[in-house]
Protein backbone atom coordinates (compact mmCIF):
# COMPACT_ATOMS: atom_id res chain seq x y z
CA UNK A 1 137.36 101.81 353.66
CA UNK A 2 140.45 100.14 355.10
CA UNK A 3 137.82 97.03 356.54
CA UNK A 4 136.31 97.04 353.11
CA UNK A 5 139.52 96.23 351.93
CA UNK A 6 140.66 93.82 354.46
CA UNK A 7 137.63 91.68 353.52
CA UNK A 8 138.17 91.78 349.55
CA UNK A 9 141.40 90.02 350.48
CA UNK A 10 140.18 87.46 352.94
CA UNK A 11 137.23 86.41 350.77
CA UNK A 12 139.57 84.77 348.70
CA UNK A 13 141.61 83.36 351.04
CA UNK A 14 138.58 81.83 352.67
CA UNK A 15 137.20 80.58 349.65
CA UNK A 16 140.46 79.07 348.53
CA UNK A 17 140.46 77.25 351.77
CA UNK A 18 136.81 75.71 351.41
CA UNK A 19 137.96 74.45 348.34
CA UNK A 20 140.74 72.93 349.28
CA UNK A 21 138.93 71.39 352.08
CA UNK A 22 136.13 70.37 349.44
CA UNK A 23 138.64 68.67 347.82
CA UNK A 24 140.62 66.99 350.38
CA UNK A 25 136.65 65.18 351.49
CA UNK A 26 136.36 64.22 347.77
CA UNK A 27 139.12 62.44 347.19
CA UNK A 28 139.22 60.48 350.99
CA UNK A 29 135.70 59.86 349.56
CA UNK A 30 137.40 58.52 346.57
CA UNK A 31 139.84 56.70 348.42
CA UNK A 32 137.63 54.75 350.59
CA UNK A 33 135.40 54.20 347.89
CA UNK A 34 137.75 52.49 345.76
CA UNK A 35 138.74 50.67 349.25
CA UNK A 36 135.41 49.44 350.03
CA UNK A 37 134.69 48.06 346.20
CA UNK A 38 137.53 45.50 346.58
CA UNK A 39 136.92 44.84 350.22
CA UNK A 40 133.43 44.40 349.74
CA UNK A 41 134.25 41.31 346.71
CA UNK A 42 136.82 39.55 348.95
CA UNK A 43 134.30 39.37 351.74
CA UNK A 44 131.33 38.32 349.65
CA UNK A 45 134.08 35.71 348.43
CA UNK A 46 134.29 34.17 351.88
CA UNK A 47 130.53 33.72 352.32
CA UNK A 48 129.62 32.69 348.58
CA UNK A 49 132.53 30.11 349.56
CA UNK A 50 131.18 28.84 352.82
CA UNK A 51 127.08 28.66 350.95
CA UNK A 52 128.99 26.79 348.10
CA UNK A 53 130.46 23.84 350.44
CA UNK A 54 126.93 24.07 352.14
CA UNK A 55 125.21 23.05 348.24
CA UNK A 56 127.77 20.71 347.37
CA UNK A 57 127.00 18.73 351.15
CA UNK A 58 123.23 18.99 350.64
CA UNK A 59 122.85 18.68 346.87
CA UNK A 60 121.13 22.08 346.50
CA UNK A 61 121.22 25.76 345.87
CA UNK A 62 122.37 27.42 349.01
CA UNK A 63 121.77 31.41 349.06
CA UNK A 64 124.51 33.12 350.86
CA UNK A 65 122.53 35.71 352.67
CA UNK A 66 118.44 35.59 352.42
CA UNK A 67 117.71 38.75 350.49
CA UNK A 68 120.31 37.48 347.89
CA UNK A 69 118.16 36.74 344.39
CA UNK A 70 121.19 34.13 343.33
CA UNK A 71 123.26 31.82 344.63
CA UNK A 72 126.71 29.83 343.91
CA UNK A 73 126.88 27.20 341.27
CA UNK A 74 130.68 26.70 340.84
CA UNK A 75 134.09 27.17 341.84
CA UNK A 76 136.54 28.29 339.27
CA UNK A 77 140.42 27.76 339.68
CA UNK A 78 143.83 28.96 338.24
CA UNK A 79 146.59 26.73 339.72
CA UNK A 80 149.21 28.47 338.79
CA UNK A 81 148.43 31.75 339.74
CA UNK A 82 146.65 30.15 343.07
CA UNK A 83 143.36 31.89 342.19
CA UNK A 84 139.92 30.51 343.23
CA UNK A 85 136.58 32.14 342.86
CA UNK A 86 132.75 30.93 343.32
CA UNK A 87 130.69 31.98 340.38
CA UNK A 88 127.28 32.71 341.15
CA UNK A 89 123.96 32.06 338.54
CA UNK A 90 123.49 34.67 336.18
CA UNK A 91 125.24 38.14 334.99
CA UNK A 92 123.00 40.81 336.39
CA UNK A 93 124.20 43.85 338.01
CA UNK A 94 123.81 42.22 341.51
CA UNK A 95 125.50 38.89 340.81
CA UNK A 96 128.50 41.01 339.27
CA UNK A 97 128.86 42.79 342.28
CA UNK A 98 129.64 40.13 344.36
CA UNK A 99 131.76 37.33 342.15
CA UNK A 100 132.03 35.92 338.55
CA UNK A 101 128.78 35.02 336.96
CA UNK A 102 127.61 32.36 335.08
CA UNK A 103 126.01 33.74 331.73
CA UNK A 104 122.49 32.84 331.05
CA UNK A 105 121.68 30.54 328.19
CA UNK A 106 125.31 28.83 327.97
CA UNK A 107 125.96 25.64 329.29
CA UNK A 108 127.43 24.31 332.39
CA UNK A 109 130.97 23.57 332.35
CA UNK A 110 132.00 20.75 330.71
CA UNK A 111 128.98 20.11 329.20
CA UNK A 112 128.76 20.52 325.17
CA UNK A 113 128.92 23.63 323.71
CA UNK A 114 130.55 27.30 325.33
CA UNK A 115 130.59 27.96 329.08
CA UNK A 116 130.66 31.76 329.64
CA UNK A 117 131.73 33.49 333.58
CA UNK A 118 131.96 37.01 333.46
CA UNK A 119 132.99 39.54 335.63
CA UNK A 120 134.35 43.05 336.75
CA UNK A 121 137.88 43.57 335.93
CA UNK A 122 138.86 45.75 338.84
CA UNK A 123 137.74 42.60 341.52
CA UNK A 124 137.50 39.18 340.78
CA UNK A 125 138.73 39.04 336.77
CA UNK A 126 141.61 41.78 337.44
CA UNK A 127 143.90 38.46 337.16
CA UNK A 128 142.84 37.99 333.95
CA UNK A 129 145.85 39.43 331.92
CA UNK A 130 147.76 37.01 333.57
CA UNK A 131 146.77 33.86 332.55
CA UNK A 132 148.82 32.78 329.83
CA UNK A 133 147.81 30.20 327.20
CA UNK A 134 148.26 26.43 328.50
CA UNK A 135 147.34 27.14 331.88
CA UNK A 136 144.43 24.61 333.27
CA UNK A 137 141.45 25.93 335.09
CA UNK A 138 139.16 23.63 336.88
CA UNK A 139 136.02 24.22 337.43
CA UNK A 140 133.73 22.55 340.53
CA UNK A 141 130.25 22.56 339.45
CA UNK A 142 127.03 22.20 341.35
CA UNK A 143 126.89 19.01 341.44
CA UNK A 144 130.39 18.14 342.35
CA UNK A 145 131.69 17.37 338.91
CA UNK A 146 135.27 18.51 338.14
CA UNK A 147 136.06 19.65 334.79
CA UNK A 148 139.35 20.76 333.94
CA UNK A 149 140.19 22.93 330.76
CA UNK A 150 143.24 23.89 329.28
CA UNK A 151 143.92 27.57 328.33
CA UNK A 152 144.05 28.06 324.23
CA UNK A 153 143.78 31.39 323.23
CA UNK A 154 143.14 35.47 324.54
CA UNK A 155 141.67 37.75 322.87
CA UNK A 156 139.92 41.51 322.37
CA UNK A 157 136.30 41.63 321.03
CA UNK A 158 133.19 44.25 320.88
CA UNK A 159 130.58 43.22 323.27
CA UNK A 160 127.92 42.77 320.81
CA UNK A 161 130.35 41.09 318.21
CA UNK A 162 132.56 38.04 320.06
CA UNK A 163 131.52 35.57 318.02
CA UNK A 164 130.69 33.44 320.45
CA UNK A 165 128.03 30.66 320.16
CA UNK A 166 127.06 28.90 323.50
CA UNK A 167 125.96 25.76 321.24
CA UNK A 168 129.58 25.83 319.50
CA UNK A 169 130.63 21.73 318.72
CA UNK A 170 132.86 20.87 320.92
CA UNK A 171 133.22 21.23 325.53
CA UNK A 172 134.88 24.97 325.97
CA UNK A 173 135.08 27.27 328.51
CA UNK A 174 135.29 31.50 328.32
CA UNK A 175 136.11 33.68 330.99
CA UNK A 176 135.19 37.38 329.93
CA UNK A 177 136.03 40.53 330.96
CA UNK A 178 135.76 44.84 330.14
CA UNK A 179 138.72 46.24 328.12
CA UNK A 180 141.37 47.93 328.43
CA UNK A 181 141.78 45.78 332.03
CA UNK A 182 143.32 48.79 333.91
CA UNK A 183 140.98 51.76 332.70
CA UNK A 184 138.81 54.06 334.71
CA UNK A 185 136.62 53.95 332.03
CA UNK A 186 134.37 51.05 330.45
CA UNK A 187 134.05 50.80 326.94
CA UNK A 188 132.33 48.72 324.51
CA UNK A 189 135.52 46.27 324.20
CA UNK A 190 136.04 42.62 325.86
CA UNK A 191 138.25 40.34 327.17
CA UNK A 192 138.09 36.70 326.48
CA UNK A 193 140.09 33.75 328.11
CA UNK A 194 139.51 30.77 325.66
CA UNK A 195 140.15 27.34 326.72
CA UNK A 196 139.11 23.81 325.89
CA UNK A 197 138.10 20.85 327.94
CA UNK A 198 140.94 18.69 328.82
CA UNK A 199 140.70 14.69 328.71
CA UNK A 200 138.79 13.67 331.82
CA UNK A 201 141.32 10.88 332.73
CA UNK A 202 141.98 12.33 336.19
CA UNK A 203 139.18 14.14 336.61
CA UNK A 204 135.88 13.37 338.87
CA UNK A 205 133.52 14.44 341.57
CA UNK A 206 135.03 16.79 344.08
């Protein structure tokens, strides 16, 4: 009797111990997790940056690692808040995982109409909420061009509803990026940096 009831109170003693051990493995899992997601963008930064000087020497796409289905197209800079990124072609899944992508069917930068980058907000575009209007960012395309734009507006927009229209009149640029910028959670909101091409006195092949 007296073992019977010496094991009815260990049971739970054990149990609450797995548990807490359970628990302690989950959220180290967590942690390094949530390590390795921002690690893993900073070191795809340093080789998307080394197979960008590589296309801008030879004059063509260079692939950062073979089994990559992009590759870098342009370099995209903040001045004042020393931030530089290589955007890479296209906005899939893959691309995002690595840097700032260029969005299909919108123009180069510079060129006529809207030039769209997105990206995640918790790696490469968590700087986002701190570019203010007026800043310049430059962007290095492809084929060596420099185009510099001046910040003109920020602002929160449903995915499906921005408004924006690649073939818009004018030479602008929009960096884009989920809303709310610090949330666990992704929602159906975005974040838009808005600037305009500045005048190209100044500005020229890199």
């Amino acid at each position: 009797m007296r073992a019977r009831l010496l094991k009815a109170h260990l049971l739970p003693g054990k149990s609450r111990a797995a548990l807490a051990a359970a628990l302690a493995v989950a959220g180290l899992s967590l942690v390094a997790q949530g390590a390795w997601i921002p690690a893993k963008a900073m070191l795809a930064q340093i080789l998307l940056e080394r197979a960008f000087a590589s296309s801008l020497t030879s004059g063509r796409p260079v692939k950062p690692w073979s089994w990559f289905d992009t590759w870098p197209v342009a370099r995209i800079e903040v001045p004042r808040l020393h931030r530089s990124l290589i955007a890479l072609e296209g906005s899939s899944g893959q691309a995002l995982a690595f840097g700032p992508g260029h969005v299909a069917g919108t123009p180069q930068a510079g060129e006529p109409g809207i030039a769209v980058y997105a990206a995640h907000r918790d790696t490469q575009f968590a700087f986002l909420g701190e570019v203010a209007i007026g800043d310049e960012i430059r962007v290095t395309r492809g084929d060596g061009a420099v185009i510099a734009f001046r910040v003109t507006a920020t602002s929160v927009v449903p995915w499906d509803d921005s408004g924006l229209d690649p073939s818009a009149p004018g030479r602008r640029l929009v960096l884009s990026t989920c809303w709310p910028l610090h949330s666990l959670v992704s929602g159906p909101l975005r974040y838009l940096v808005e600037a305009e091409r500045m005048d190209d006195r100044g500005v020229g092949a890199g």
